[in-house]
Protein backbone atom coordinates (compact mmCIF):
# COMPACT_ATOMS: atom_id res chain seq x y z
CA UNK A 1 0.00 0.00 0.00
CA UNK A 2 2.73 2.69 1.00
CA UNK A 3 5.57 0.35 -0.93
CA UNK A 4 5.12 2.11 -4.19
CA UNK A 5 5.84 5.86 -3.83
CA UNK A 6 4.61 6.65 -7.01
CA UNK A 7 1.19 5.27 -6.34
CA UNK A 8 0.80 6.79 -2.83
CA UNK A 9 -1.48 8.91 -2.45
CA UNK A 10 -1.63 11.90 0.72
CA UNK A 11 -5.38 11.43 1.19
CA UNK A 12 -5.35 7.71 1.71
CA UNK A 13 -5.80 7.98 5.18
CA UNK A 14 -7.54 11.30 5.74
CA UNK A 15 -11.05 10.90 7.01
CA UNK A 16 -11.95 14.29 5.03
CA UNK A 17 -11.12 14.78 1.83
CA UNK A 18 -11.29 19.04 2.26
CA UNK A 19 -9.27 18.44 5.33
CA UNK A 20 -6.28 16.97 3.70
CA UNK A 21 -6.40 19.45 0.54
CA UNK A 22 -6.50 22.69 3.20
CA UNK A 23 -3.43 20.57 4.88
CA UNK A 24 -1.37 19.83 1.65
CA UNK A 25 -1.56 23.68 1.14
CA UNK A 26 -0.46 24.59 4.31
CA UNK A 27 2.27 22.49 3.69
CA UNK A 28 2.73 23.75 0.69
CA UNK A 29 2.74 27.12 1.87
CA UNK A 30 5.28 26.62 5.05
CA UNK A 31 7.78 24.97 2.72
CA UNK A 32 7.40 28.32 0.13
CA UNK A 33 7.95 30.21 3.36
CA UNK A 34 11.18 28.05 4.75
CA UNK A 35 12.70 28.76 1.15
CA UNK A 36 11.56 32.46 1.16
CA UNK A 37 13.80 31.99 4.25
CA UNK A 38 16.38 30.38 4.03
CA UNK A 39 16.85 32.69 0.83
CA UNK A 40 16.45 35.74 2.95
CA UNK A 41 19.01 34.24 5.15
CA UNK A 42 21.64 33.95 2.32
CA UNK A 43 21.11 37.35 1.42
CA UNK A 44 21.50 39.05 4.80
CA UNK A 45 24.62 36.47 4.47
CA UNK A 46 25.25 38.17 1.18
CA UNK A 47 24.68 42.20 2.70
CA UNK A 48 26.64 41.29 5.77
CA UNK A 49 29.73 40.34 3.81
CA UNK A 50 29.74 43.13 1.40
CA UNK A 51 28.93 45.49 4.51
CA UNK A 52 32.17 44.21 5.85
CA UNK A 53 34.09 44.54 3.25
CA UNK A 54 32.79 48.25 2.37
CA UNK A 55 33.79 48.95 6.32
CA UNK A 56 37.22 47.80 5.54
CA UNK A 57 37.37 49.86 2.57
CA UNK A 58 35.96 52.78 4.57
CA UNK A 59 38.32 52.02 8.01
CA UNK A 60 41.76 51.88 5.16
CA UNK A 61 40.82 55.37 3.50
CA UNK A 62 40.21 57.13 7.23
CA UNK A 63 43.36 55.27 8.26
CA UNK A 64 44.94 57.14 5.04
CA UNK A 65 42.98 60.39 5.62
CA UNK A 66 44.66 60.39 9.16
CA UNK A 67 48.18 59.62 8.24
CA UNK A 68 47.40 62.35 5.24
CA UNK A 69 46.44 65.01 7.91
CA UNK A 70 49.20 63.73 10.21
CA UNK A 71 52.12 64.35 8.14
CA UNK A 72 50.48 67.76 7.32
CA UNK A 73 50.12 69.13 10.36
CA UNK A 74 53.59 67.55 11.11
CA UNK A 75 55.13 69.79 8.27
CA UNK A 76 53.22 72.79 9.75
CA UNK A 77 54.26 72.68 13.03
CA UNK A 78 57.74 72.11 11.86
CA UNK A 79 57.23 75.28 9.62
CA UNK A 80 56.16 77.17 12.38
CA UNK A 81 58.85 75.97 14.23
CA UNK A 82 61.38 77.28 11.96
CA UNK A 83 59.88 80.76 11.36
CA UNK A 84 59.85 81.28 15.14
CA UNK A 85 63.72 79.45 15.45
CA UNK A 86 64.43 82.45 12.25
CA UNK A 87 62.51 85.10 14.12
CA UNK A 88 64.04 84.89 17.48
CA UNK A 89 67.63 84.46 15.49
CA UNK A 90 66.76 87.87 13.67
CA UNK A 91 65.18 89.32 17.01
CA UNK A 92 69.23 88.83 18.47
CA UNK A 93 70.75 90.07 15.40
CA UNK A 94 68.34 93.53 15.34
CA UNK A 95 69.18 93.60 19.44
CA UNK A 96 73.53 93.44 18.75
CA UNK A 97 73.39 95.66 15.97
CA UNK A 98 71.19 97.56 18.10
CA UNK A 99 73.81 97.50 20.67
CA UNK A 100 76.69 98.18 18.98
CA UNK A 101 74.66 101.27 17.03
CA UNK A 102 74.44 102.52 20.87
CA UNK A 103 77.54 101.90 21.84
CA UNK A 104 79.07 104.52 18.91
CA UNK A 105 76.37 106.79 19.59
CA UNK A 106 77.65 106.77 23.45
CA UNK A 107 81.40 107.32 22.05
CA UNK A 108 80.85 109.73 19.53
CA UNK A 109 78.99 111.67 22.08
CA UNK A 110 81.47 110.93 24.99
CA UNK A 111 84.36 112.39 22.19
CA UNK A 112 82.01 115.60 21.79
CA UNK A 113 81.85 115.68 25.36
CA UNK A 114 85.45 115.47 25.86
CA UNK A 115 85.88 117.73 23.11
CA UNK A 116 83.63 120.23 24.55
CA UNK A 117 85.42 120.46 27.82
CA UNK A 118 88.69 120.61 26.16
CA UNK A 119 87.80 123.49 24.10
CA UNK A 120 86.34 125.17 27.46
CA UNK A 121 89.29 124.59 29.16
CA UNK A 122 91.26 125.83 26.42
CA UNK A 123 89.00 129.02 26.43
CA UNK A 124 89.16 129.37 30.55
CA UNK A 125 93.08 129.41 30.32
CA UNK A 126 93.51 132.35 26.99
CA UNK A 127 90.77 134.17 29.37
C-alpha cells in the first residue's frame, strides 16, 4: 500500500477529503515560506559580507585620511617651528646691531663731550 511511492497517495488515510487538501496547502505554503527563508538568510549572508568589506574599505581610507592630515600638520608645526627658530635668530641680530649702534652713539657723544670740555678749558686758560 505505501511500498510504491509513485502510487501513494496523501489522502489515503484522511477521514476528510477538504481536510487533507487545506493541509497539503499549508504544507505547501510553510515549505514556500522556509525557502523564502532560508533565501532571505543567504542574502543578509550576502549584505553582511559586502557590509564588511565596504567597512574595511571605509576604516583603510580614514586610516589614510589620518596619516594624510598627520604628516600635514607635522610639516606645519615644523614650519612654524622654523619661522619662530628664524625670528628669534633675527630678534638677536636687530638687538647686537642695536647694541653696537648705541655703543658709537655713546662714544661719539662721549668724544664731543670730551671735546667740549677741552675746548672750554682751552678758552678758561687764553681768558
Amino acid at each position: 500500500m505505501v511500498d510504491d511511492d509513485d502510487n501513494f497517495n496523501n489522502r489515503e488515510f484522511i477521514v476528510d477529503e477538504m481536510l487533507g487538501d487545506v493541509l497539503l496547502m499549508q504544507r505547501e505554503t510553510i515549505q514556500s515560506h522556509f525557502q523564502e527563508v532560508k533565501q532571505m538568510k543567504s542574502d543578509i549572508r550576502s549584505l553582511e559580507e559586502k557590509i564588511r568589506i565596504a567597512l574595511e574599505h571605509c576604516n583603510r581610507n580614514i586610516e589614510d585620511i589620518q596619516l594624510e592630515a598627520k604628516a600635514y600638520v607635522d610639516k606645519e608645526v615644523l614650519s612654524w617651528s622654523k619661522q619662530y627658530q628664524d625670528a628669534g635668530d633675527e630678534k638677536k641680530r636687530l638687538e647686537n646691531e642695536l647694541k653696537e649702534i648705541l655703543k658709537k652713539v655713546e662714544n661719539k657723544q662721549l668724544r664731543a663731550v670730551d671735546e667740549l670740555e677741552s675746548m672750554y678749558e682751552n678758552k678758561i686758560k687764553h681768558e
